[in-house]
PDB file of N, CA and C in Angstrom:
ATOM      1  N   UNK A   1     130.575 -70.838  81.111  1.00  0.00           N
ATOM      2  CA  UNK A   1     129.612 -70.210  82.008  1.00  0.00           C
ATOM      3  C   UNK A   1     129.529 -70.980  83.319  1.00  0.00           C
ATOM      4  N   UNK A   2     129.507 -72.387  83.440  1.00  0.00           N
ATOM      5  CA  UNK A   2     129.560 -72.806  84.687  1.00  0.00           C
ATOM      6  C   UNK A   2     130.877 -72.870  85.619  1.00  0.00           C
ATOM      7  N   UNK A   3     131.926 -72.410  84.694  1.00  0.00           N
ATOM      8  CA  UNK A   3     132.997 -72.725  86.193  1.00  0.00           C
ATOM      9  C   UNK A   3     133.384 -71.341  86.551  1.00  0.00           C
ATOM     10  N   UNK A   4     132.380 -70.257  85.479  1.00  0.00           N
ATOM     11  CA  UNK A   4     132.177 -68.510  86.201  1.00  0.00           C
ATOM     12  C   UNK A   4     131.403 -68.766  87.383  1.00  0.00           C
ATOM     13  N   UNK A   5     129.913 -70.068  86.796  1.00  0.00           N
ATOM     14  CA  UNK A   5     128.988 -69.546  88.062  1.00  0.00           C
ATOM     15  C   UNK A   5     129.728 -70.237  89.420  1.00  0.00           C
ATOM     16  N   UNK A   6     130.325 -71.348  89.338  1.00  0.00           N
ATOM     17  CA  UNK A   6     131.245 -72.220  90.489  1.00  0.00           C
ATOM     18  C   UNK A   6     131.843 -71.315  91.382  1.00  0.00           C
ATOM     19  N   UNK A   7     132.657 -70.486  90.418  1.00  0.00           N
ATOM     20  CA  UNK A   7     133.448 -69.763  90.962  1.00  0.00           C
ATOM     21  C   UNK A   7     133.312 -68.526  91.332  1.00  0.00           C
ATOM     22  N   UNK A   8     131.808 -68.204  91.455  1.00  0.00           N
ATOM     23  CA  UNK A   8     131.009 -66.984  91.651  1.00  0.00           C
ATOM     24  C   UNK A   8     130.562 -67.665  93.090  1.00  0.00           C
ATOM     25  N   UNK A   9     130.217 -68.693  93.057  1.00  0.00           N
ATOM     26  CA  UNK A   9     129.632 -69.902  94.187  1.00  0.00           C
ATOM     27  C   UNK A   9     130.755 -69.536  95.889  1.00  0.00           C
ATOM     28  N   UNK A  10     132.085 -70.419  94.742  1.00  0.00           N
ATOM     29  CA  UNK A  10     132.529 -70.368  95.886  1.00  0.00           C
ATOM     30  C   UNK A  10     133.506 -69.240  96.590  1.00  0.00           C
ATOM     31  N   UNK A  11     133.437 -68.070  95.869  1.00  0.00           N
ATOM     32  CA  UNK A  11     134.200 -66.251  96.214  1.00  0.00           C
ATOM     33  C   UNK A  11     133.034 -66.214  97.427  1.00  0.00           C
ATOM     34  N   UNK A  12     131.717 -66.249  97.285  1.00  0.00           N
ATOM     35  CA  UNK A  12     130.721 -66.022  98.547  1.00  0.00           C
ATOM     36  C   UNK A  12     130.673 -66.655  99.289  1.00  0.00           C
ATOM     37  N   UNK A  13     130.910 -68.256  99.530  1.00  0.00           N
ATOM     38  CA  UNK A  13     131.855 -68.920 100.551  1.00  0.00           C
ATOM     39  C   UNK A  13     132.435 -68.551 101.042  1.00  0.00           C
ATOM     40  N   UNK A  14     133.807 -68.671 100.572  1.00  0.00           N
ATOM     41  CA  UNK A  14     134.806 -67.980 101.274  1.00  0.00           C
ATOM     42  C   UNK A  14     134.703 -66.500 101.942  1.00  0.00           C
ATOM     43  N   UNK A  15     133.689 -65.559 101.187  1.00  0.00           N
ATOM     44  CA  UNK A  15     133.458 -64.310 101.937  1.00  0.00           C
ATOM     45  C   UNK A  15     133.284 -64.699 103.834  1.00  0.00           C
ATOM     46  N   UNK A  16     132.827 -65.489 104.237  1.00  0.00           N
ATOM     47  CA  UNK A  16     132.317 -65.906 105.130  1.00  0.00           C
ATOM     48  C   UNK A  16     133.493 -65.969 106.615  1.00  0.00           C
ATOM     49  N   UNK A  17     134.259 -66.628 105.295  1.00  0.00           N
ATOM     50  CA  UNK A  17     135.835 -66.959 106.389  1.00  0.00           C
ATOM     51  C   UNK A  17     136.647 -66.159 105.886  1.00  0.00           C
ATOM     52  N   UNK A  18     136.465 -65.362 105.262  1.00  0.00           N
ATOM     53  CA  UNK A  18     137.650 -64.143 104.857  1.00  0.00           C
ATOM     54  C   UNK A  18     136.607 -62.707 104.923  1.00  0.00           C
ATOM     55  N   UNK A  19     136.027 -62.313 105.215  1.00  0.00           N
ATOM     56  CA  UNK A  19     135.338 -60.941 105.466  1.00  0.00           C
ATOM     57  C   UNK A  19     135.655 -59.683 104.911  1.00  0.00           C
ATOM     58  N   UNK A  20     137.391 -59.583 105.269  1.00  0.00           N
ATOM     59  CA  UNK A  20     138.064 -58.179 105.077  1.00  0.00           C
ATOM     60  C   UNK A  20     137.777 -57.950 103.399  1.00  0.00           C
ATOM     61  N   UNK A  21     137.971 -58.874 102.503  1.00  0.00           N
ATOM     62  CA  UNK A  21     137.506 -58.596 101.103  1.00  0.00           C
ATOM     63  C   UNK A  21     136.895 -58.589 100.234  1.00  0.00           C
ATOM     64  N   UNK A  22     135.726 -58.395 100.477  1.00  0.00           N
ATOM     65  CA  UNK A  22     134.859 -57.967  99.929  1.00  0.00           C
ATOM     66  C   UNK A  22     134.045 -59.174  99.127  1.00  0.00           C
ATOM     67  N   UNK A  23     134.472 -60.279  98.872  1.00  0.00           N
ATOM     68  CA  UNK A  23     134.492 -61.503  98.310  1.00  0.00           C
ATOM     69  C   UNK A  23     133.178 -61.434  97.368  1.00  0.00           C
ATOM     70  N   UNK A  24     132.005 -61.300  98.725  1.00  0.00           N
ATOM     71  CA  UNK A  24     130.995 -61.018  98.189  1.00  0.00           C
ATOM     72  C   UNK A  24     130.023 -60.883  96.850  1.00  0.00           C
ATOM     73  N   UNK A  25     130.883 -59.278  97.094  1.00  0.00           N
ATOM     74  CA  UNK A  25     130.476 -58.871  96.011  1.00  0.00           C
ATOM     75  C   UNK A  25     131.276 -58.852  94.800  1.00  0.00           C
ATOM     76  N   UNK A  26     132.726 -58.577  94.820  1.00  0.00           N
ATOM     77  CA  UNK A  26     133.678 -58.646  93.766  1.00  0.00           C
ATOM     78  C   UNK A  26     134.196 -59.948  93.348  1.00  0.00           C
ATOM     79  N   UNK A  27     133.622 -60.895  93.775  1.00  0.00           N
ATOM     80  CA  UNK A  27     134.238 -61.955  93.426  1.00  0.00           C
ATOM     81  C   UNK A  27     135.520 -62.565  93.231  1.00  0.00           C
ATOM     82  N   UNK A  28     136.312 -61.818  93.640  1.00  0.00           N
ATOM     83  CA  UNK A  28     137.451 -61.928  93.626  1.00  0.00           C
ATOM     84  C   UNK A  28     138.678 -60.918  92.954  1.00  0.00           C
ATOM     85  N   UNK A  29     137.967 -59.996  92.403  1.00  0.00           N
ATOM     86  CA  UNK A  29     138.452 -59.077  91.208  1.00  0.00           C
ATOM     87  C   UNK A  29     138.965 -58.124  92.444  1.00  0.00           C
ATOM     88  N   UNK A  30     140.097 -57.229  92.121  1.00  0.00           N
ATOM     89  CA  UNK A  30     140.622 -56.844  92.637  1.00  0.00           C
ATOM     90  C   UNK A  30     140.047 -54.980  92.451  1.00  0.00           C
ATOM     91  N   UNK A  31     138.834 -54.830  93.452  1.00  0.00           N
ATOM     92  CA  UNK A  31     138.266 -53.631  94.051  1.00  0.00           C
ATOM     93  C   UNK A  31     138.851 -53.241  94.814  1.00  0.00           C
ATOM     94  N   UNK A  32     138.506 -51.556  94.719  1.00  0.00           N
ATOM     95  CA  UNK A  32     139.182 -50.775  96.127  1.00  0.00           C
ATOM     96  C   UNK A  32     138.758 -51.469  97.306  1.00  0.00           C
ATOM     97  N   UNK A  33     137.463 -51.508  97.789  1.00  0.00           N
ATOM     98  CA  UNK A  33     137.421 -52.048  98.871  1.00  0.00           C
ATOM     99  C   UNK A  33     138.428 -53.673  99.084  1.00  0.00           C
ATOM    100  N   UNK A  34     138.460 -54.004  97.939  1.00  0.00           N
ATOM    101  CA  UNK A  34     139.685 -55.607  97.843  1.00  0.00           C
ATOM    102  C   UNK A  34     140.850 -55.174  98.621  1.00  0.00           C
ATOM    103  N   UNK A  35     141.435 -54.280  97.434  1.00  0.00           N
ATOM    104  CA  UNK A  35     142.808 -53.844  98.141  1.00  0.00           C
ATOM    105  C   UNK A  35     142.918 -53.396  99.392  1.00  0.00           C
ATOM    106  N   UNK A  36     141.992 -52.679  99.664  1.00  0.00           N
ATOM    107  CA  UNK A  36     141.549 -52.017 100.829  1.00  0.00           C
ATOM    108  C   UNK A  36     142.151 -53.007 102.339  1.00  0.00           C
ATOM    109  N   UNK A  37     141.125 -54.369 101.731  1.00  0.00           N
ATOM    110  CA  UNK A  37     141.544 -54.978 102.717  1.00  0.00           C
ATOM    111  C   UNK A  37     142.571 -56.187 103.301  1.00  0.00           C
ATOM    112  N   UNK A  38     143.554 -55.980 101.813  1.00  0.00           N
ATOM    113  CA  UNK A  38     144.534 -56.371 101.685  1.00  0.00           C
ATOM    114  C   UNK A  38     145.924 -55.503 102.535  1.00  0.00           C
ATOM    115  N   UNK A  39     145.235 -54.579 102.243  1.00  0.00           N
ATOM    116  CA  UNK A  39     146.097 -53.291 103.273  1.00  0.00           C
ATOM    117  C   UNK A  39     146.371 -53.385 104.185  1.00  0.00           C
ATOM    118  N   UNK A  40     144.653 -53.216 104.920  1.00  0.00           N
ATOM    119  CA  UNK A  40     144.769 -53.343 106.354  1.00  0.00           C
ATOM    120  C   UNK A  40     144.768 -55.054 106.725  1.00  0.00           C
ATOM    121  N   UNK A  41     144.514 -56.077 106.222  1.00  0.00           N
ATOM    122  CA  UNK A  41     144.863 -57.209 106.698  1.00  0.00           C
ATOM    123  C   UNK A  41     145.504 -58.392 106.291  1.00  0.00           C
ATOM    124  N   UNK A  42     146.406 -57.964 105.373  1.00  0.00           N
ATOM    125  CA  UNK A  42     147.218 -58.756 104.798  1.00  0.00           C
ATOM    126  C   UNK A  42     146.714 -59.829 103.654  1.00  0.00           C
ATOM    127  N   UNK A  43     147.880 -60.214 102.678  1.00  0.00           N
ATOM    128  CA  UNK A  43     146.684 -61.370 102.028  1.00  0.00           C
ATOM    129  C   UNK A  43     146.385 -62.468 103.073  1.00  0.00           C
ATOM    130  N   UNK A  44     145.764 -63.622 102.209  1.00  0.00           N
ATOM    131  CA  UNK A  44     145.211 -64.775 102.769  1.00  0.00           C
ATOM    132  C   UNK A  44     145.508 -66.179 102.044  1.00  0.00           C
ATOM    133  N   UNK A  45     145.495 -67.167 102.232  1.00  0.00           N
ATOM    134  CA  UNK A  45     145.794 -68.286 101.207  1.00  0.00           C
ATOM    135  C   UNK A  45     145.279 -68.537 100.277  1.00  0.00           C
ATOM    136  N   UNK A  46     144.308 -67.762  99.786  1.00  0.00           N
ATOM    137  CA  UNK A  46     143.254 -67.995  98.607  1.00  0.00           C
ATOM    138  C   UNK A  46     144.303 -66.592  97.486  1.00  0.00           C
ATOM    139  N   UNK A  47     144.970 -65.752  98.266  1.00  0.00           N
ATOM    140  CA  UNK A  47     145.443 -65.005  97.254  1.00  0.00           C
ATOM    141  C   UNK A  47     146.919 -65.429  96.629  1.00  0.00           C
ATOM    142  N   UNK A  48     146.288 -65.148  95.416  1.00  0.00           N
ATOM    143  CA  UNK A  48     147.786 -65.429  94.518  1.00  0.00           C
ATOM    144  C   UNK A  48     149.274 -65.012  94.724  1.00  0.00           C
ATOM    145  N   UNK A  49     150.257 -65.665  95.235  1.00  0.00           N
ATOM    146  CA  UNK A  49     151.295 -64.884  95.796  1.00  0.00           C
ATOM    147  C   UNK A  49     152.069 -64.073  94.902  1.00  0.00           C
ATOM    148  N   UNK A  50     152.236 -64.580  93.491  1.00  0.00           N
ATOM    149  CA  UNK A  50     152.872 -63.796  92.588  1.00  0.00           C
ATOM    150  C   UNK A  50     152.206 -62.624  91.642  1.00  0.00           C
ATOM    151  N   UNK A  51     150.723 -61.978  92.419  1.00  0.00           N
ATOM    152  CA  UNK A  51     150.280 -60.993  91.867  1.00  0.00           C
ATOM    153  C   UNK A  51     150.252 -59.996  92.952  1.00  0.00           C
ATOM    154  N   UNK A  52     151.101 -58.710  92.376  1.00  0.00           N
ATOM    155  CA  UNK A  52     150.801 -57.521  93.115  1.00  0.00           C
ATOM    156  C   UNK A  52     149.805 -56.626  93.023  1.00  0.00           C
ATOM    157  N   UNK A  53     148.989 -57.033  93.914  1.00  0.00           N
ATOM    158  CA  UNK A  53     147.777 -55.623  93.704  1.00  0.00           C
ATOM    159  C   UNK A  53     148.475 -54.610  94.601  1.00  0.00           C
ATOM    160  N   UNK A  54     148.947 -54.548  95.306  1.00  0.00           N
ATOM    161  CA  UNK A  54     149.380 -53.089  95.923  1.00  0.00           C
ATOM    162  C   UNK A  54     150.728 -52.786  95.738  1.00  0.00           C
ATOM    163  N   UNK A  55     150.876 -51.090  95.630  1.00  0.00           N
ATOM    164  CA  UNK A  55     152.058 -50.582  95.121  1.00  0.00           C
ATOM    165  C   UNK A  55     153.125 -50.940  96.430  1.00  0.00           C
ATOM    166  N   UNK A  56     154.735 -50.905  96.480  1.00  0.00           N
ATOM    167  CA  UNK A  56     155.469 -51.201  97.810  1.00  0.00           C
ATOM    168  C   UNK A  56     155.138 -49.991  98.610  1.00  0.00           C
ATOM    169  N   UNK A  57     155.450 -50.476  99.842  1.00  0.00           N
ATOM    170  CA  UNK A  57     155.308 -48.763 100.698  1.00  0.00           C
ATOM    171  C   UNK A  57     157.079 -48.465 100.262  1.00  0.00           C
ATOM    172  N   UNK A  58     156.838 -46.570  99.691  1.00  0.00           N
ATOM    173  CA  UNK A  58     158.375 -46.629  99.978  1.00  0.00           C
ATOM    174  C   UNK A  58     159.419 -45.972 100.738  1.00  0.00           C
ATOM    175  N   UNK A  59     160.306 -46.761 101.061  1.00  0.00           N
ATOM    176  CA  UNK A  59     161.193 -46.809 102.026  1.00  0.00           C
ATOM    177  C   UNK A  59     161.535 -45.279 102.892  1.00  0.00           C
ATOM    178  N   UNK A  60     161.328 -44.424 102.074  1.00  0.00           N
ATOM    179  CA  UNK A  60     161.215 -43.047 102.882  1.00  0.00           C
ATOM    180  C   UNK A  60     160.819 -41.927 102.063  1.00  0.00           C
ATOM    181  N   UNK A  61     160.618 -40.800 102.648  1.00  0.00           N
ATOM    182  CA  UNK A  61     159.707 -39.762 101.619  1.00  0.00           C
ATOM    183  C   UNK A  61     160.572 -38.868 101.232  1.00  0.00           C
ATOM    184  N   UNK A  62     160.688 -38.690  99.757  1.00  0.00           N
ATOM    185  CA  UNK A  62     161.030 -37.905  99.004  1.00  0.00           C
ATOM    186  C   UNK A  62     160.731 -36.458  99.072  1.00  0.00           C
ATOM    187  N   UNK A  63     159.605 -36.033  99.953  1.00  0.00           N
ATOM    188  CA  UNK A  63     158.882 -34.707 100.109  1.00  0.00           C
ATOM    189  C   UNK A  63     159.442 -34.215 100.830  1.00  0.00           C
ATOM    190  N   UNK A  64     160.052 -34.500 101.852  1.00  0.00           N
ATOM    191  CA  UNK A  64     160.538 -34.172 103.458  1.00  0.00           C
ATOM    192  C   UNK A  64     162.019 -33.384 103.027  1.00  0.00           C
TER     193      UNK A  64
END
């Protein structure tokens, strides 16, 4: 329970200097608004490099 609440501590920290994700409130868990702003602003050094939360863009459209 305490290195949840630590780490509940310091996700709202960092909200501060990272904004775009939501930190806040999700704590780090990967919410739409998360991805969201992984989208539009890339990760950050706090994110894990070898986890993909977003699908690739792909390379051209199949619909067309």
């Amino acid at each position: 329970i305490l290195a949840k609440t630590h780490r509940d501590e310091y996700m709202t920290q960092q909200a501060q200097e990272y904004p775009h994700y939501g930190w806040e409130q999700n704590k780090g868990y990967p919410t739409a608004q998360h991805r969201e702003g992984i989208r539009q602003h890339g990760s950050c050094p706090l994110h894990r490099q070898g986890f993909q939360l977003l699908q690739p863009e792909p390379l051209f459209d199949l619909e067309k």
